[in-house]
C-alpha atoms as a PDB file:
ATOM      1  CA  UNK A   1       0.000   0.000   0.000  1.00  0.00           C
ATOM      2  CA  UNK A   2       2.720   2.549   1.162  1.00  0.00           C
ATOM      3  CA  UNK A   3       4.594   1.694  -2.713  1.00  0.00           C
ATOM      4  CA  UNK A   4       1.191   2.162  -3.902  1.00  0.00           C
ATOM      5  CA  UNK A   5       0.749   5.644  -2.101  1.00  0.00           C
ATOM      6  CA  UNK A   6       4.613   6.484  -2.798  1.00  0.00           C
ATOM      7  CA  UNK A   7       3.663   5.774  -6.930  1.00  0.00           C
ATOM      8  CA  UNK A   8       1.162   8.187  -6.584  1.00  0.00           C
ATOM      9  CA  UNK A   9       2.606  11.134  -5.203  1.00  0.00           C
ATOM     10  CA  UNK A  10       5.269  10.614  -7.686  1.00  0.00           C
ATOM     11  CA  UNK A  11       3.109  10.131 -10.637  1.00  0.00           C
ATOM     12  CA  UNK A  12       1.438  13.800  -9.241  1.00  0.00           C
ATOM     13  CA  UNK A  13       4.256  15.808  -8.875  1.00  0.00           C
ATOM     14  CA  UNK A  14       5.138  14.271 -12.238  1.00  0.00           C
ATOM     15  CA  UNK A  15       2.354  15.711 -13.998  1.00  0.00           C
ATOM     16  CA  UNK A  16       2.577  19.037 -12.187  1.00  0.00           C
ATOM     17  CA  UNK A  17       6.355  19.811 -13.158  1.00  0.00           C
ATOM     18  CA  UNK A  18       4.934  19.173 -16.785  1.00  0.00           C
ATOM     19  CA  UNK A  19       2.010  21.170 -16.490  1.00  0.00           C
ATOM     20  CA  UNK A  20       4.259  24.007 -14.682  1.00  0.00           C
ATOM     21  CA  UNK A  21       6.618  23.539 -17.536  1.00  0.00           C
ATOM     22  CA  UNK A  22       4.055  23.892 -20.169  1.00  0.00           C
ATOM     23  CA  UNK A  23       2.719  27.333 -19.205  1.00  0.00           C
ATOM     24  CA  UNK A  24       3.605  30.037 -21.431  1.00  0.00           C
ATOM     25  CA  UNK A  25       6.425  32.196 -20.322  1.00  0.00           C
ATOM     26  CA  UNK A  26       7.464  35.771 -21.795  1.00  0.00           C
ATOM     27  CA  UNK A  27      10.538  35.655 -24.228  1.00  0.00           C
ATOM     28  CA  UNK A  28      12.465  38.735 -25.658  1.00  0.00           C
ATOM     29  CA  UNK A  29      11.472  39.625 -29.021  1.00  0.00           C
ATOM     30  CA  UNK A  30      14.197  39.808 -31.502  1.00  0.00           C
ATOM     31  CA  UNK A  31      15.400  43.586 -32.787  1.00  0.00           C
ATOM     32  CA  UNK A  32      13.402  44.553 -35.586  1.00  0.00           C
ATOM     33  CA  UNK A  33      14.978  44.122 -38.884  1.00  0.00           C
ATOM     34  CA  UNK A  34      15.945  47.827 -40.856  1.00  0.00           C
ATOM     35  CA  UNK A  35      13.371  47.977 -43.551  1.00  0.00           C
ATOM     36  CA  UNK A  36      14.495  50.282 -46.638  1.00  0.00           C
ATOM     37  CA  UNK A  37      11.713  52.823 -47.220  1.00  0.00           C
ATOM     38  CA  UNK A  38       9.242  52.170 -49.998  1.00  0.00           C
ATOM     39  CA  UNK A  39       8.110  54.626 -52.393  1.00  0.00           C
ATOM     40  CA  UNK A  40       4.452  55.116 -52.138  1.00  0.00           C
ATOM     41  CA  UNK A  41       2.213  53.701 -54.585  1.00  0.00           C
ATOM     42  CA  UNK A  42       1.010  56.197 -57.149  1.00  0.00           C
ATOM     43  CA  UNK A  43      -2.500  54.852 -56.731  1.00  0.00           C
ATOM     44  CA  UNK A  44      -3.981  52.964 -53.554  1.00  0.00           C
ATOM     45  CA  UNK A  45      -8.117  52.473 -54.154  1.00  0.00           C
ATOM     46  CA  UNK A  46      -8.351  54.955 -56.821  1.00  0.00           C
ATOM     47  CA  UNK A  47      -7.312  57.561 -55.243  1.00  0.00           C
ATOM     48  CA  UNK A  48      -3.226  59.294 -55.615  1.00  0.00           C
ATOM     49  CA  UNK A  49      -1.638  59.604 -51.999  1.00  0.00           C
ATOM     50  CA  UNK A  50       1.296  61.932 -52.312  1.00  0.00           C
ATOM     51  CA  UNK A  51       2.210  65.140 -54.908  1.00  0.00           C
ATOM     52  CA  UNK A  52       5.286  63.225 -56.244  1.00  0.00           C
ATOM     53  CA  UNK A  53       2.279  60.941 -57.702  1.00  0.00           C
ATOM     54  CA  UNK A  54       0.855  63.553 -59.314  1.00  0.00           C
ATOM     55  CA  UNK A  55       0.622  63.327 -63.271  1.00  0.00           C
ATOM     56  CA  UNK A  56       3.990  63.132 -65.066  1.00  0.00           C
ATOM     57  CA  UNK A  57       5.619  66.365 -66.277  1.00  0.00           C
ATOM     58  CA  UNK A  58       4.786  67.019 -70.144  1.00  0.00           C
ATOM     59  CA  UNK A  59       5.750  69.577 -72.532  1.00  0.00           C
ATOM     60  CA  UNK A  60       3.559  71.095 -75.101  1.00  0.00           C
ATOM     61  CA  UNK A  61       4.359  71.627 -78.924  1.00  0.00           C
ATOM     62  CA  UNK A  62       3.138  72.860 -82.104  1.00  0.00           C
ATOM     63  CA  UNK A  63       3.858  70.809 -85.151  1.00  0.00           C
ATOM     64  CA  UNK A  64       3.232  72.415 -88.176  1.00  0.00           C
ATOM     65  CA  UNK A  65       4.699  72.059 -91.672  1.00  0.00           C
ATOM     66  CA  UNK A  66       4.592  69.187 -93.786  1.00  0.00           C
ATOM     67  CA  UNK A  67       2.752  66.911 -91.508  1.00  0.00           C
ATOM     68  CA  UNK A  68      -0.028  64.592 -91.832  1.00  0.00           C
ATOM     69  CA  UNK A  69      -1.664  65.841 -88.590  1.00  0.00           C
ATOM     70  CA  UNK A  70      -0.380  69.735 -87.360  1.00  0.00           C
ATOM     71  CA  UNK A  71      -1.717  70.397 -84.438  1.00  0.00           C
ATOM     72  CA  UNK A  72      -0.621  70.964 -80.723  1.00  0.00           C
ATOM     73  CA  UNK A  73       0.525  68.053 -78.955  1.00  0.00           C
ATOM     74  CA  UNK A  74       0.953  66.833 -74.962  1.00  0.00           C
ATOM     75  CA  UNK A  75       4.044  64.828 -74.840  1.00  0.00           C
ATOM     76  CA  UNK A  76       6.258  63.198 -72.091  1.00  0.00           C
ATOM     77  CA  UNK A  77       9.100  65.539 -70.773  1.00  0.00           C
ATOM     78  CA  UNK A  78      12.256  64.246 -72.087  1.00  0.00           C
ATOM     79  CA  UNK A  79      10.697  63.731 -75.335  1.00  0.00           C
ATOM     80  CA  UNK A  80      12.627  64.489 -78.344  1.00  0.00           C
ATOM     81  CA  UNK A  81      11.681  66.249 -82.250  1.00  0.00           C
ATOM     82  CA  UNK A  82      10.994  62.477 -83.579  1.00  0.00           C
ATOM     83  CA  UNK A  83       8.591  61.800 -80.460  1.00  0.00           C
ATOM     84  CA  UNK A  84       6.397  64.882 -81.679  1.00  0.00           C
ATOM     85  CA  UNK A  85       6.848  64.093 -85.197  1.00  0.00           C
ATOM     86  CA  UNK A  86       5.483  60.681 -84.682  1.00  0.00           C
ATOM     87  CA  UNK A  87       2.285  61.608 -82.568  1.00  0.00           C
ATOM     88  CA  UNK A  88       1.684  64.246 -85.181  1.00  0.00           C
ATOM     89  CA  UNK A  89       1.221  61.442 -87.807  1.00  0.00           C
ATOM     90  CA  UNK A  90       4.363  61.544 -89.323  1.00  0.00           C
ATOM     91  CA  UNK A  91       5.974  62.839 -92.589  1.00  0.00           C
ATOM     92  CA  UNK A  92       4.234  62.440 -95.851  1.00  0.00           C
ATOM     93  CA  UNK A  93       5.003  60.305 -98.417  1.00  0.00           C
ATOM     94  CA  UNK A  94       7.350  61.892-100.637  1.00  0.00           C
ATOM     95  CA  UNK A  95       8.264  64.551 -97.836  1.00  0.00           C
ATOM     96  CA  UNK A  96      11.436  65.303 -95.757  1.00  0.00           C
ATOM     97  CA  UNK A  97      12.432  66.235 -92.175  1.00  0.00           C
ATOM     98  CA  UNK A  98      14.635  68.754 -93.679  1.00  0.00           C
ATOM     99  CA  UNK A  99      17.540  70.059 -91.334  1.00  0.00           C
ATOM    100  CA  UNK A 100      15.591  69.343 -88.301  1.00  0.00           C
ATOM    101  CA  UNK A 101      17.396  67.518 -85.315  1.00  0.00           C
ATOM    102  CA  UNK A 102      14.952  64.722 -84.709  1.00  0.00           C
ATOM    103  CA  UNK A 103      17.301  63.753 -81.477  1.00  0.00           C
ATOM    104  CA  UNK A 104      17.070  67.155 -79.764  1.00  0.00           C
ATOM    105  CA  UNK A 105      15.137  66.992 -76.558  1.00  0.00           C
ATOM    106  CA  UNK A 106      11.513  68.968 -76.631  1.00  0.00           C
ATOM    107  CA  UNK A 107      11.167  72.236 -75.002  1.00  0.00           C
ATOM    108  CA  UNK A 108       7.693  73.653 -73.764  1.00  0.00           C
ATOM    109  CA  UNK A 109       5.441  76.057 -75.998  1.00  0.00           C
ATOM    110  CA  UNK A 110       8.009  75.336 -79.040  1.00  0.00           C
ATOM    111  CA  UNK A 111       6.683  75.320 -82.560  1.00  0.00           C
ATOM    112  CA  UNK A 112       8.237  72.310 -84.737  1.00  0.00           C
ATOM    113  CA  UNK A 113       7.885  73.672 -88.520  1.00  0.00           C
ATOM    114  CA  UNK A 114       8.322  69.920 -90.494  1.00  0.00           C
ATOM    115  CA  UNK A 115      10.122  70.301 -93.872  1.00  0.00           C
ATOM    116  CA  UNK A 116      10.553  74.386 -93.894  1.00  0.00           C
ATOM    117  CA  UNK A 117      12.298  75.229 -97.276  1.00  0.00           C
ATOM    118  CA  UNK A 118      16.328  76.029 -96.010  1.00  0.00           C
ATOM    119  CA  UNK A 119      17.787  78.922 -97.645  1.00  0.00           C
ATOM    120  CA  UNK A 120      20.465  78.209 -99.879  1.00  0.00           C
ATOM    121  CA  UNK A 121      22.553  81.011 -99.175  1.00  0.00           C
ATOM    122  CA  UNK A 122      22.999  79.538 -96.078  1.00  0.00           C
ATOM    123  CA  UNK A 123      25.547  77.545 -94.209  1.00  0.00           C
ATOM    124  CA  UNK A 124      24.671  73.788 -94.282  1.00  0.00           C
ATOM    125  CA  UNK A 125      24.410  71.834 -91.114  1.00  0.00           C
ATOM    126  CA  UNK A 126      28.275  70.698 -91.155  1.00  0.00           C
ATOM    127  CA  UNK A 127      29.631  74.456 -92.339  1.00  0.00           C
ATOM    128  CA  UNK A 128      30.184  76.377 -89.344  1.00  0.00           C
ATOM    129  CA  UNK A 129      28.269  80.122 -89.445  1.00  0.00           C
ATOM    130  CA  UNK A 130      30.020  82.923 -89.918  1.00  0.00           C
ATOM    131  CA  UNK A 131      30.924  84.175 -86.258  1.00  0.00           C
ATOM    132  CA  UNK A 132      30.542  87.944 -87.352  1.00  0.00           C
ATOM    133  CA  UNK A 133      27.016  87.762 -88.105  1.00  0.00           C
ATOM    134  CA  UNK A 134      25.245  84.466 -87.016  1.00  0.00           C
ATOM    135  CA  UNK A 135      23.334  84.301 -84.340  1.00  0.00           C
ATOM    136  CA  UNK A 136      22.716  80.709 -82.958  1.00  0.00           C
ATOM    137  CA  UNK A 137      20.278  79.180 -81.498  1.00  0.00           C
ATOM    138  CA  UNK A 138      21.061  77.702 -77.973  1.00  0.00           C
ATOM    139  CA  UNK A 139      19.014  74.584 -78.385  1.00  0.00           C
ATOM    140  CA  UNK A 140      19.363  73.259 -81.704  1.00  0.00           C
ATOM    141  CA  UNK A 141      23.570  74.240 -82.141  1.00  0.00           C
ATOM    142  CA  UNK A 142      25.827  71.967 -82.641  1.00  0.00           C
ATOM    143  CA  UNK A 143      29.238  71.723 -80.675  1.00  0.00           C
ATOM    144  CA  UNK A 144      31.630  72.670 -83.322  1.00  0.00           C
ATOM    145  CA  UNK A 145      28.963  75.923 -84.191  1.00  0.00           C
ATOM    146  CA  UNK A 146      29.445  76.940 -80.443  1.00  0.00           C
ATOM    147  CA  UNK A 147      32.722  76.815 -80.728  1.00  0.00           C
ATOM    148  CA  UNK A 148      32.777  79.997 -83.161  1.00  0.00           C
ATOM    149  CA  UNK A 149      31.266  81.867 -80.657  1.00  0.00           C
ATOM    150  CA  UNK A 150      33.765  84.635 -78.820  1.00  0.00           C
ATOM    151  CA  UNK A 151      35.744  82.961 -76.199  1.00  0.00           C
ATOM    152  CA  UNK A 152      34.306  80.022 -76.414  1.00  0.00           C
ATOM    153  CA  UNK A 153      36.531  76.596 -77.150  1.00  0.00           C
ATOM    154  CA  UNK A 154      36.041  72.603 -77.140  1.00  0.00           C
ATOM    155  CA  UNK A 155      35.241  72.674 -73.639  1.00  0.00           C
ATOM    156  CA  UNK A 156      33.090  75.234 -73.164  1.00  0.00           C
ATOM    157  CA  UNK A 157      30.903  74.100 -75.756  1.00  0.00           C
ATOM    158  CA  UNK A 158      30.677  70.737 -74.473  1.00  0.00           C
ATOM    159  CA  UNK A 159      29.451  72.327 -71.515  1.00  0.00           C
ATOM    160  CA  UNK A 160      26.774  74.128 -72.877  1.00  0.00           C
ATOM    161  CA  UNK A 161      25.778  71.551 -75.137  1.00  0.00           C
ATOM    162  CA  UNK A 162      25.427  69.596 -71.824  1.00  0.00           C
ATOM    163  CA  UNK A 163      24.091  72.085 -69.591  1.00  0.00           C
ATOM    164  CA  UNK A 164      21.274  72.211 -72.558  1.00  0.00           C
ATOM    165  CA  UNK A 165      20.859  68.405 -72.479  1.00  0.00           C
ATOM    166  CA  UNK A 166      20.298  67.791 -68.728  1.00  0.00           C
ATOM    167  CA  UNK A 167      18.015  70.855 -68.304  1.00  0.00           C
ATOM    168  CA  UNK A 168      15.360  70.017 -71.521  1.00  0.00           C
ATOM    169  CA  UNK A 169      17.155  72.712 -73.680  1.00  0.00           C
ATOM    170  CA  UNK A 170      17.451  76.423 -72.562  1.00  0.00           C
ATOM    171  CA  UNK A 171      14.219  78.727 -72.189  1.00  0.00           C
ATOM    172  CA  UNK A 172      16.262  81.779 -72.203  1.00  0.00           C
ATOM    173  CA  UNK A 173      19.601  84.087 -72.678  1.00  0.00           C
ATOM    174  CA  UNK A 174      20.349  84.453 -68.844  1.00  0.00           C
ATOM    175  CA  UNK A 175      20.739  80.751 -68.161  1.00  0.00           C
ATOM    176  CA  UNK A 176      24.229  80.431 -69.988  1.00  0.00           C
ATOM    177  CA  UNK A 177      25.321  82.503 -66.690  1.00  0.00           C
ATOM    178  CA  UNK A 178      24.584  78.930 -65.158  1.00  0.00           C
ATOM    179  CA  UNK A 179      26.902  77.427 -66.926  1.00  0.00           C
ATOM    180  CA  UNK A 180      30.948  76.822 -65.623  1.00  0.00           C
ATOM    181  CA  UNK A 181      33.149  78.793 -66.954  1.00  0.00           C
ATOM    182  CA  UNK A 182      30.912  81.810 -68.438  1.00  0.00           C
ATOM    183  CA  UNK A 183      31.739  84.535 -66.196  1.00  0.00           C
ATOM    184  CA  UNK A 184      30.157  87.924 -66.593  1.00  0.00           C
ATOM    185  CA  UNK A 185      32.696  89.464 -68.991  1.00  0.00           C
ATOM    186  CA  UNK A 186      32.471  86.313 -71.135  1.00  0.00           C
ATOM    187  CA  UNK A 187      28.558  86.125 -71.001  1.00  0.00           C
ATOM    188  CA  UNK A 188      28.325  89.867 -72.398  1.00  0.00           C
ATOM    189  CA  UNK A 189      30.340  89.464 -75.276  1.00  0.00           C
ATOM    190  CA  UNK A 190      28.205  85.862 -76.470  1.00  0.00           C
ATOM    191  CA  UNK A 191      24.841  86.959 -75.285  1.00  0.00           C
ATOM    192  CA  UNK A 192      24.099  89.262 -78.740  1.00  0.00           C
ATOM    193  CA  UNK A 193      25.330  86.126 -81.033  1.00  0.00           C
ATOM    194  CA  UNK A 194      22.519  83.787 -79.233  1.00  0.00           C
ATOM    195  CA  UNK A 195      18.915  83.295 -78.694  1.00  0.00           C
ATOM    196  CA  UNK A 196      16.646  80.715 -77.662  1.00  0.00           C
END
């Protein structure tokens, strides 16, 4: 009887250590992990959360000329002459491009005139203008044609020619100041030779 009785006590505080053991018991939670930050979704239910997810910047242009559909047209920013050329329809059949620089990035409220009549008195595209009395344009000249303006060499020109590229083209005059290396003395005398 007393093995018995001895059996049983042991068999109970058996089952209690388990049943002590088997309560829950608070652990330490592990550091959170860093989490990059996530851009916001441009939509969430229809509705736009944030003005970065606004509508995309565009630029608008007037192509005219000989085009199968002139009109004004709402393009991407970034887009270049052959973008608007293409929404406008295209060239006709039979038609040219002329001396237009299809790869030159679009600038707002600019007129594209498709297949204007050149005049032959003047330069071609790969004769440099005559420094004395040209007056370039900012956003459609090439390097070596910015080199013939007055103090301005390889360098500079590639630096205007970039400045013009990263920026969408130049909207005016004043914003060759922003370029390095055009001081004010420099700026003065190339200022009358250009326009935008």
């Amino acid at each position: 009887m007393r093995v018995l009785l001895a059996v049983g006590v042991l068999a109970i505080v058996i089952a209690g250590f388990f049943v002590w053991r088997s309560q829950p018991s608070p652990e330490p939670l592990p550091p959170p992990a860093s989490i990059a930050p996530v851009a916001p979704s441009p939509v969430l239910s229809g509705m736009t959360t944030t003005p970065t997810s606004a509508t995309p910047a565009r630029v608008t242009v007037h192509v005219t000329g000989k085009i199968r559909n002139p009109g004004v047209y709402l393009l991407p920013t970034g887009a270049r002459v052959t973008d608007a050329v293409a929404a406008a329809g295209g060239v006709p059949r039979g038609a040219s491009t002329g001396s237009l620089n299809l790869a030159r990035r679009l600038i707002d409220g600019e007129q594209i005139v498709v297949g204007a009549a050149t005049n032959p008195a003047a330069p071609g595209p790969s004769t440099p203008p005559d420094p004395a009395t040209a007056v370039l344009d900012l956003n459609s000249a090439t390097t070596d044609q910015l080199e013939q303006l007055p103090g301005v060499g390889e360098v500079l020109a590639a630096r205007i020619a970039e400045f013009r590229d990263s920026r969408g083209g130049f909207t005016t005059v004043d914003q060759l100041r922003e370029v390095s290396g055009i001081g004010p003395r420099k700026y003065e005398e190339i200022k009358s030779k250009v326009r935008v």
